[in-house]
Protein backbone atom coordinates (compact mmCIF):
# COMPACT_ATOMS: atom_id res chain seq x y z
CA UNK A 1 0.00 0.00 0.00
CA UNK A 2 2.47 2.49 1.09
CA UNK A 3 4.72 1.27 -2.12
CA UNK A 4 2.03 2.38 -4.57
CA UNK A 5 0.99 5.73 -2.71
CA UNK A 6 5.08 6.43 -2.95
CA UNK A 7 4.91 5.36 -6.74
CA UNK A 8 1.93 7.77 -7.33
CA UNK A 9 3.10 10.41 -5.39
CA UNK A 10 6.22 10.31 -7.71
CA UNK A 11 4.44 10.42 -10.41
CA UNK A 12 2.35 13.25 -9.80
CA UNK A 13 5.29 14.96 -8.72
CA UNK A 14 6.94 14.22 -12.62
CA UNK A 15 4.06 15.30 -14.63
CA UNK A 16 3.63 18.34 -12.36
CA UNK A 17 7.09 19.50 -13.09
CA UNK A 18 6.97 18.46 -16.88
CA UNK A 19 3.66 20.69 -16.73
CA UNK A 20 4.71 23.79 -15.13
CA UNK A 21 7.68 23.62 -17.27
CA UNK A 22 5.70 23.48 -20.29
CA UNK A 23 3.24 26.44 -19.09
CA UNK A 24 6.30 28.95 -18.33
CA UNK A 25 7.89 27.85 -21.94
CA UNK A 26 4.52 29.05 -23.26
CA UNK A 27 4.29 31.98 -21.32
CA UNK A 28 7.80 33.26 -21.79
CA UNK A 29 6.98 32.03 -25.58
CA UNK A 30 3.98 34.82 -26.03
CA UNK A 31 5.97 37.93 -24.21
CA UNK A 32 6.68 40.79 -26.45
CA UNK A 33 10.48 42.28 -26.44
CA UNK A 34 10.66 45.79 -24.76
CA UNK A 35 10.47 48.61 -27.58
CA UNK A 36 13.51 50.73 -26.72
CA UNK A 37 13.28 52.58 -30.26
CA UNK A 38 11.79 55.80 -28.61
CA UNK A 39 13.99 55.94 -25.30
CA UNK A 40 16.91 59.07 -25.16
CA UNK A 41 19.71 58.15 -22.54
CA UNK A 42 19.79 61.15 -20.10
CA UNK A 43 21.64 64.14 -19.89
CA UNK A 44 23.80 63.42 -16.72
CA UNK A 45 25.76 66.71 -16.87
CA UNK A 46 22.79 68.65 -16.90
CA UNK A 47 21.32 66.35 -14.44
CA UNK A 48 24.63 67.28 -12.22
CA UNK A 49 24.27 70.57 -13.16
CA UNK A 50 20.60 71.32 -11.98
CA UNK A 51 21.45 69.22 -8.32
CA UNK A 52 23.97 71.74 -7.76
CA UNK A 53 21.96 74.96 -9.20
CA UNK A 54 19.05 74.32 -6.96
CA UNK A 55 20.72 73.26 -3.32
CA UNK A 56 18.62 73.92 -0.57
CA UNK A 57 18.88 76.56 1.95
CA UNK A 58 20.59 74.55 5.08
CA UNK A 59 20.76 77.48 7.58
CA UNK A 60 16.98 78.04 6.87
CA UNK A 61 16.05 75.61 9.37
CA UNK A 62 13.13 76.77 12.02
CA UNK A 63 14.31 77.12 15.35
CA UNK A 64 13.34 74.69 17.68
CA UNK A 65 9.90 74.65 19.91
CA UNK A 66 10.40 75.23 23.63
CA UNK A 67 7.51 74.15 24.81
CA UNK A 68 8.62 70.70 22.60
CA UNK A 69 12.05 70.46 24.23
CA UNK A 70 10.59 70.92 27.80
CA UNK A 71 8.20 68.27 27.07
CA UNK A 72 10.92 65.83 25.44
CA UNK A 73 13.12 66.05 28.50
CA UNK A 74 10.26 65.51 30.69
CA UNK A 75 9.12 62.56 29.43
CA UNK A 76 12.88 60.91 29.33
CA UNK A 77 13.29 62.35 32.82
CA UNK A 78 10.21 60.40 33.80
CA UNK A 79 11.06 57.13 31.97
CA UNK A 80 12.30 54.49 33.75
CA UNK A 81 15.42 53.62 32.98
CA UNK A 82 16.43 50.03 31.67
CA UNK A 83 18.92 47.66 33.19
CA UNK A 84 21.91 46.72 30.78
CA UNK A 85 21.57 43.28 29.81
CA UNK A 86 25.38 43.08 29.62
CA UNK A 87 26.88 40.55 31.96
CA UNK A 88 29.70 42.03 34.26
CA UNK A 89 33.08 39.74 33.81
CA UNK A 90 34.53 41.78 36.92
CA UNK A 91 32.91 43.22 40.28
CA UNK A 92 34.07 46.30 41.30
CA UNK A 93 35.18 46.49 44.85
C-alpha cells in the first residue's frame, strides 16, 4: 500500500514539473520584447548641473519649539530607565 501511494506520489510529482515547465515555456513564448526605439539616454551633466543649481537653503532651518524640548526632557526624565543586559566579567570592589 504504502509502495504504490510512494509510486503515485512520484508520479504526480513528474508530470507536475513536466507541466509547469511546459506552461512557463509558453508563457515566456507569447511575451513581447521591450520597444527601446523611442527611449533618449539622459543628460547626466545637466542632471549634475541642476542638483547643484538648486541646493537647498541649510541654515533656513526653524528654530526649535520650547515648549517641545521641555516636554521631550520631561518625558525621558520620567522614563524608567532600563537595566543593561550586559553581563559584568569583573565586580568592582
Amino acid at each position: 500500500m504504502v509502495r504504490r501511494f510512494r509510486k503515485l506520489a512520484k508520479t504526480f510529482a513528474i508530470i507536475g514539473s513536466v507541466a509547469a515547465l511546459v506552461e512557463t515555456a509558453i508563457v515566456f513564448g507569447t511575451l513581447a520584447e521591450p520597444d527601446f526605439a523611442n527611449m533618449q539616454p539622459p543628460d547626466v551633466n545637466d542632471q549634475e548641473h541642476q542638483d547643484t543649481a538648486t541646493m537647498p537653503n541649510y541654515r533656513a532651518i526653524p528654530p526649535r519649539d520650547p515648549l517641545l524640548c521641555a516636554r521631550t526632557a520631561e518625558l525621558a526624565a520620567s522614563a524608567p530607565r532600563k537595566r543593561s543586559r550586559l553581563i559584568p566579567l569583573w565586580k568592582n570592589s
